[in-house]
Protein backbone atom coordinates (compact mmCIF):
# COMPACT_ATOMS: atom_id res chain seq x y z
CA UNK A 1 9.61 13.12 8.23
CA UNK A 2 10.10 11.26 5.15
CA UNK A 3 7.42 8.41 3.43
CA UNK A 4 8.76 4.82 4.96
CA UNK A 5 9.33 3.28 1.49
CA UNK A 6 10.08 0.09 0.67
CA UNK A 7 14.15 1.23 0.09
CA UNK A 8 13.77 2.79 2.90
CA UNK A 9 13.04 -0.08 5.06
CA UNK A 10 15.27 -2.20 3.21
CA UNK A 11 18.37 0.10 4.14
CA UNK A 12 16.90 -0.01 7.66
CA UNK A 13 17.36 -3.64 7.55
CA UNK A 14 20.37 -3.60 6.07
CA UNK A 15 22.10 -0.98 8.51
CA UNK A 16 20.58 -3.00 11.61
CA UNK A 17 21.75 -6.05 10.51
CA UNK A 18 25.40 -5.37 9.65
CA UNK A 19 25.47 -3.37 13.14
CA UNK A 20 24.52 -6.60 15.02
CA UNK A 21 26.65 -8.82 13.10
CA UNK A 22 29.42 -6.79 13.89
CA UNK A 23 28.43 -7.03 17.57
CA UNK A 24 27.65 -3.57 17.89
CA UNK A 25 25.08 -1.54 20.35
CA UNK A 26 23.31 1.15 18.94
CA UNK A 27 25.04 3.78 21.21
CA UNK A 28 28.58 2.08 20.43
CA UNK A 29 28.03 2.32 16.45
CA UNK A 30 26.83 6.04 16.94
CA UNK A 31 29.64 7.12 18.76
CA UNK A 32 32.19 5.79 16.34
CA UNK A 33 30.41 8.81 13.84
CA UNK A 34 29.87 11.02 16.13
CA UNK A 35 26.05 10.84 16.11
CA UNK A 36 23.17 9.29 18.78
CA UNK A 37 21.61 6.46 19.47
CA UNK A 38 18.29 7.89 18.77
CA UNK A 39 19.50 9.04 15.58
CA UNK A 40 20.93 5.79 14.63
CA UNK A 41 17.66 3.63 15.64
CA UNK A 42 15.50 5.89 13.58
CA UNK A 43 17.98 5.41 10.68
CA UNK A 44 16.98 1.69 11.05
CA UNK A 45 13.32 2.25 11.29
CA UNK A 46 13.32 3.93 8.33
CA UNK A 47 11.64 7.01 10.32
CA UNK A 48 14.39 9.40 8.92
CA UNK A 49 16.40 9.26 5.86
CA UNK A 50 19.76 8.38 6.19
CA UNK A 51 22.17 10.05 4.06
CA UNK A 52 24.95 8.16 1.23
CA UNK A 53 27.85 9.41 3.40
CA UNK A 54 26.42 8.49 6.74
CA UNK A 55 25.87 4.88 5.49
CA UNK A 56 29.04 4.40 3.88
CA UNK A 57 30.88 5.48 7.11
CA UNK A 58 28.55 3.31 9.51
CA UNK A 59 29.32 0.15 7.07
CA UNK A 60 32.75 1.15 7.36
CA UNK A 61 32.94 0.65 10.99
CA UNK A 62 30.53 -2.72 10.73
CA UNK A 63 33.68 -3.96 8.44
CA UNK A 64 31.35 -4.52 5.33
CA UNK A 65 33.10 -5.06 1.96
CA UNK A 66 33.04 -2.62 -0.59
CA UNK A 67 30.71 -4.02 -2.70
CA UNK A 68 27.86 -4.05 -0.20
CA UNK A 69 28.91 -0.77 0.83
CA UNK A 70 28.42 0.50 -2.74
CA UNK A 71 25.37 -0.98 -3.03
CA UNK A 72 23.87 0.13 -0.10
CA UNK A 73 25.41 3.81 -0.52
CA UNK A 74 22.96 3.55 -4.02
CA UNK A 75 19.98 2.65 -2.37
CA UNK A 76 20.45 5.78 0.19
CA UNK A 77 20.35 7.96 -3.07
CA UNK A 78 17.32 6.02 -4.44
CA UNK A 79 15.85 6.58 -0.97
CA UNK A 80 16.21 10.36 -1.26
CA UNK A 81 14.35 10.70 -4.89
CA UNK A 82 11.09 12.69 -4.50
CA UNK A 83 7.97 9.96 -5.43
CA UNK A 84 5.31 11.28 -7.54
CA UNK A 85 2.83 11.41 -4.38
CA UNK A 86 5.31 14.65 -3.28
CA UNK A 87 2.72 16.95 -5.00
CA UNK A 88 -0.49 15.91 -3.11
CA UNK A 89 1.58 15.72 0.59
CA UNK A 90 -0.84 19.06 1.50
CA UNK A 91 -3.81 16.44 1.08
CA UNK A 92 -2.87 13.77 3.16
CA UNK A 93 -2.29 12.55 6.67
CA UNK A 94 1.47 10.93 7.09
CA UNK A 95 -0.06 7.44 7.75
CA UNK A 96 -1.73 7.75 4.14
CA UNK A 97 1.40 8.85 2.42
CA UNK A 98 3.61 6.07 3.79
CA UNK A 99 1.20 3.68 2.62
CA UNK A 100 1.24 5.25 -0.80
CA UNK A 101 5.05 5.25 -0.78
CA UNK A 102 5.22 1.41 0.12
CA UNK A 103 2.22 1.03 -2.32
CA UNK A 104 4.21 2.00 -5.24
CA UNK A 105 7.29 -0.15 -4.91
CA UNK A 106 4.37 -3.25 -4.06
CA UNK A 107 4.78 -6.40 -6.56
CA UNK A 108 1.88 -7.62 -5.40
CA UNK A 109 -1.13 -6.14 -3.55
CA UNK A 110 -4.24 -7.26 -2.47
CA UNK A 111 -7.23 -5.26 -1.40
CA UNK A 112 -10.33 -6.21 0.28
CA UNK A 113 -13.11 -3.67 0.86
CA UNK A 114 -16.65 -4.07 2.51
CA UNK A 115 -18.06 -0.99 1.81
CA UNK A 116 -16.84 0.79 -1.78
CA UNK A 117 -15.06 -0.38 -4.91
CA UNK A 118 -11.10 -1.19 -4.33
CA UNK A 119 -9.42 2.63 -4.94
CA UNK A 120 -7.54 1.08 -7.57
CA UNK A 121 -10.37 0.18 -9.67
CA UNK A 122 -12.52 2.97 -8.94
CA UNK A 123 -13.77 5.31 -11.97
CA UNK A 124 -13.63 9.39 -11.80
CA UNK A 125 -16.87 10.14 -11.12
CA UNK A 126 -17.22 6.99 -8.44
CA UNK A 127 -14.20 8.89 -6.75
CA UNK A 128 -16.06 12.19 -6.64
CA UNK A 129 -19.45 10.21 -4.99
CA UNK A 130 -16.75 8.66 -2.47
CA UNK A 131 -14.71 12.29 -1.67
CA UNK A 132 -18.46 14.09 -1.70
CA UNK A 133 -19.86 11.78 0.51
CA UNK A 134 -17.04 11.54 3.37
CA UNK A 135 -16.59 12.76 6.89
CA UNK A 136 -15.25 16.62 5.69
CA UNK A 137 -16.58 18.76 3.73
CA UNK A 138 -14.21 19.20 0.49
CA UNK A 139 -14.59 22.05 -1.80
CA UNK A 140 -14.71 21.18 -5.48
CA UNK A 141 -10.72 22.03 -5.72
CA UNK A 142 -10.03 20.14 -3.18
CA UNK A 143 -12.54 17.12 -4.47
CA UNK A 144 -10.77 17.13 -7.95
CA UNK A 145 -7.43 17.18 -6.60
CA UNK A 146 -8.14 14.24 -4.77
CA UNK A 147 -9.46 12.08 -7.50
CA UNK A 148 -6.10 12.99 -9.68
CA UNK A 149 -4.22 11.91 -6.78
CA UNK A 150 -6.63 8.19 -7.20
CA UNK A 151 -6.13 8.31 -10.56
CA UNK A 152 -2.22 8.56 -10.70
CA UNK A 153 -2.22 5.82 -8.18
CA UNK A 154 -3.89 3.69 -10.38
CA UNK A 155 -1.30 4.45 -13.17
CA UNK A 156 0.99 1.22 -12.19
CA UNK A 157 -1.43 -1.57 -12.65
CA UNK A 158 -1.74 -0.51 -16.25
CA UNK A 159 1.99 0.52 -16.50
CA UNK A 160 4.72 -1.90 -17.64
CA UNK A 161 5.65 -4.36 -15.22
CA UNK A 162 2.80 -3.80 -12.91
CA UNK A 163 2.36 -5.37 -10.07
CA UNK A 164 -0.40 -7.96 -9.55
CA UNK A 165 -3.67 -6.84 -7.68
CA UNK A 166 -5.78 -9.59 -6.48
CA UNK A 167 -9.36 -6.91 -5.66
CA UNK A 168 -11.88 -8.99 -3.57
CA UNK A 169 -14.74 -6.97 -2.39
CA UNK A 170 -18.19 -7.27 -0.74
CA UNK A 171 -21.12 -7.67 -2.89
CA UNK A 172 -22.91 -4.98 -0.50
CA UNK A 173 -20.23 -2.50 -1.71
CA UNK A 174 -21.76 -3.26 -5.51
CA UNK A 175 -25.14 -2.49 -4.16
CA UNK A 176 -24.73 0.58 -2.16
CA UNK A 177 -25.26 3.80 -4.81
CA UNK A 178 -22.31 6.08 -4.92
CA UNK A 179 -23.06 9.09 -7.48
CA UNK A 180 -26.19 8.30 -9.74
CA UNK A 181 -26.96 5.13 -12.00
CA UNK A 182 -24.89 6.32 -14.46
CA UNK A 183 -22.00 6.52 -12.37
CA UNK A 184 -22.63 2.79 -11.01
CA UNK A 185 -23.36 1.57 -14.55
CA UNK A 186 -19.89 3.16 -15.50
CA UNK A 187 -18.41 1.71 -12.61
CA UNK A 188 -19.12 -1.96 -12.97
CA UNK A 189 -18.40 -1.45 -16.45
CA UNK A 190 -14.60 -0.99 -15.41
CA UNK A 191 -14.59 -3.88 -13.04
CA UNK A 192 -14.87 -6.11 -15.69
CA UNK A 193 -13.14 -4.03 -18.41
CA UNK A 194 -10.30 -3.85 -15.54
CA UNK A 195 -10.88 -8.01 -14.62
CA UNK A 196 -9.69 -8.71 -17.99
CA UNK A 197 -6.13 -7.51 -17.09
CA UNK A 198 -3.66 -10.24 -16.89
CA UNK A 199 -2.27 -9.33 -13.71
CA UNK A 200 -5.97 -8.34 -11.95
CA UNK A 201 -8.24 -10.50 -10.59
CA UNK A 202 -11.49 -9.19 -9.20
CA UNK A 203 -13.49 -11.40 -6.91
CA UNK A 204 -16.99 -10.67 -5.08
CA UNK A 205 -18.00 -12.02 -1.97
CA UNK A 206 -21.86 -12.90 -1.66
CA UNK A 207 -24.00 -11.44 0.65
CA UNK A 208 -25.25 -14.91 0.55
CA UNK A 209 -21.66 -16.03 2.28
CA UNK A 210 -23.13 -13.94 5.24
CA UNK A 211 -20.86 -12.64 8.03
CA UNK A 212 -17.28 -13.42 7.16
CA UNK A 213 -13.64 -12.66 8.79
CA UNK A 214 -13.63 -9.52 6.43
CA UNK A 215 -17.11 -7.87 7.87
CA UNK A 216 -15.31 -5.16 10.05
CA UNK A 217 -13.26 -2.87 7.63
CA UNK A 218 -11.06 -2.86 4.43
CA UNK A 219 -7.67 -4.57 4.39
CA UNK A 220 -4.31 -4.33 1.96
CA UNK A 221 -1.54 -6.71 2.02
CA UNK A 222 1.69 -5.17 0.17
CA UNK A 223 4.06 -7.84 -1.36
CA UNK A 224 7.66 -6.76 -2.43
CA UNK A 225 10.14 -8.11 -4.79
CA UNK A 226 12.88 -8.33 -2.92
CA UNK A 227 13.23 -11.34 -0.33
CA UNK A 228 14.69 -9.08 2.59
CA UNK A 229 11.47 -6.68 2.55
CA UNK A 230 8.52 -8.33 4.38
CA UNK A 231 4.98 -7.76 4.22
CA UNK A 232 2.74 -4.82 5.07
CA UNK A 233 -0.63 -5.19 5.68
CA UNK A 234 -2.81 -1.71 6.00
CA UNK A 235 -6.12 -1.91 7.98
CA UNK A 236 -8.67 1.09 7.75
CA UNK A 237 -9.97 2.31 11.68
CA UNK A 238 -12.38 5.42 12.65
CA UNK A 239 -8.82 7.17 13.09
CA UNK A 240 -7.83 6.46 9.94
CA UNK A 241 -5.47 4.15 7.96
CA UNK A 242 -3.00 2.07 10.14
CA UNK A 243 0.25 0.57 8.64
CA UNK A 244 0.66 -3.02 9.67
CA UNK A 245 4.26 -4.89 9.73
CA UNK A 246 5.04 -6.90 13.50
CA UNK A 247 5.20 -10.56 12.34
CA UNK A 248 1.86 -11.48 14.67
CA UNK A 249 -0.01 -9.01 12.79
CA UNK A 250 0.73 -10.16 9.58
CA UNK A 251 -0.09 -13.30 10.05
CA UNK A 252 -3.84 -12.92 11.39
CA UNK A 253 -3.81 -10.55 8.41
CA UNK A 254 -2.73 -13.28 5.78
CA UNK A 255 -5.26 -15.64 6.91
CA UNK A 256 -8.36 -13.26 7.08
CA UNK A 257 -7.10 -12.82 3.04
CA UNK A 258 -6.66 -16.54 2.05
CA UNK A 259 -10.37 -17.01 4.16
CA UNK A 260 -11.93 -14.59 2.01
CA UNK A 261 -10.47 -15.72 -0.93
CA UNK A 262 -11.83 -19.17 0.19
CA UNK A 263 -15.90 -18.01 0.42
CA UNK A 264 -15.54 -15.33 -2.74
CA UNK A 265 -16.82 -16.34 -6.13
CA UNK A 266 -14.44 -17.57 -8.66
CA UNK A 267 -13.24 -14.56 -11.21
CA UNK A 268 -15.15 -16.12 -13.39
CA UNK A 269 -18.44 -16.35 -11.34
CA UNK A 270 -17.65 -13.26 -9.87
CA UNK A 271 -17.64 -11.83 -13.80
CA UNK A 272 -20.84 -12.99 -13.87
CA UNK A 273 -22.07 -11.39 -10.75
CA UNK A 274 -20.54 -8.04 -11.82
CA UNK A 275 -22.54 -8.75 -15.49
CA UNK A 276 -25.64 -9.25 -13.69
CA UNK A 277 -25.58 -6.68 -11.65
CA UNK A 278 -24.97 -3.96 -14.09
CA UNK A 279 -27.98 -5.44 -16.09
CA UNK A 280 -30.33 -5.15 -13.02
CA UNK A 281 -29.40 -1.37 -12.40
């Protein structure tokens, strides 16, 4: 089953919508190609890729022009292009890898995390502490492997047109050791080496705030640039990362990010904190 991309979804959408308008079931549309209804509804889910020819005959029986039809036949091809996460499949679970594929089509993301530096932000040898010090035991292949998947991940926010990545994270996560001092020290140094980005902003939440809204576990909110994709928030549970995207749930996710925007530190006390902090280690 493929990644649920962002393209994906957004031909979903597209292929749903055009049905209805048309005034369509799902079982009438997929017997005028011959196919099933299951078939058709996971087209729409984006669970399974759809291919160019399949849309352009669908669209064809919803009556759509041949403009949208062209343009939607593209964004099947797009759909089918192999993302650079392809290579490190083996590594992951498919919840992980769909997040990764939305992740990299994001315009905006922001990432709140209790207990260890943002992945995005995280240094080498901080990545090592995190892999070392997880629930499986990880040989040093598999360990290294790992931390060049983090590392190409992190490739966009320093690429051109990146997206912008609002970090907020839990002063507790700043104080907990991951690797030795010098992997700490080296650590904070890239917060603020990566804080100086134009399109990050790195924000630390107290322990003096006390308990907050964002106590219980990490949480990403994926922003995309076109109108017709909505959001995706990503919460992390004992079982794992789970992919977030009913309307209810997005909005109890939105407002546990704008509240702990609301008791972080400015960036620029939260520069501060970071700048203290690395002198006290």
């Amino acid at each position: 089953m493929a990644p649920k991309t962002a393209r994906a979804r957004r031909l979903g959408i597209a292929l749903r919508t055009h049905r209805e308008a048309a005034g369509l079931t799902l079982e009438a549309a997929a017997d005028e190609i011959n196919s099933t209804r299951s078939t058709l509804s996971r087209y729409e889910n984006a669970q399974t890729l759809v291919s160019p020819a399949t849309v352009r005959a669908l669209l064809s029986v919803y009556g759509v022009g041949p403009d949208e039809i062209a343009a939607a036949v593209q964004l099947a091809k797009d759909t089918r292009k192999p993302g650079w996460w392809v290579p490190y499949s083996h590594l992951l679970d498919k919840r992980t890898i769909d997040f990764i594929a939305l992740e990299a089509e994001a315009t905006g993301i922001a990432n709140f995390e209790p207990s260890v530096v943002p992945g995005l932000l995280q240094t080498a040898d901080y990545v090592r502490g995190v892999m070392r010090g997880g629930p499986h035991t990880l040989s040093d292949d598999h360990v290294e492997q790992r931390v060049q998947l983090r590392l190409d991940r992190q490739q966009r926010i320093t690429a051109d047109d990146p997206p912008i990545f609002d970090a907020i994270i839990d002063e507790g996560a700043l104080l907990r050791p991951v690797g030795d001092r010098e992997v700490m020290q080296g650590q904070l140094r890239h917060l603020l080496k990566m804080g100086e980005l134009p399109n990050v902003t790195v924000q630390v939440i107290p322990l003096a705030a006390g308990y907050h809204r964002g106590t219980r576990g990490s949480l990403h909110i994926l922003e995309f640039a076109d109108p017709e994709d909505p959001l995706i928030a990503s919460v992390e549970t004992v079982a794992g990362q789970m992919v977030l995207d009913r309307p209810g749930d997005l909005r109890t996710c939105t407002k546990i990010m704008e509240h702990l925007r609301t008791v972080a530190l400015s960036p620029a006390d939260s520069r501060d904190q970071l700048v203290q902090l690395l002198k006290g280690r």
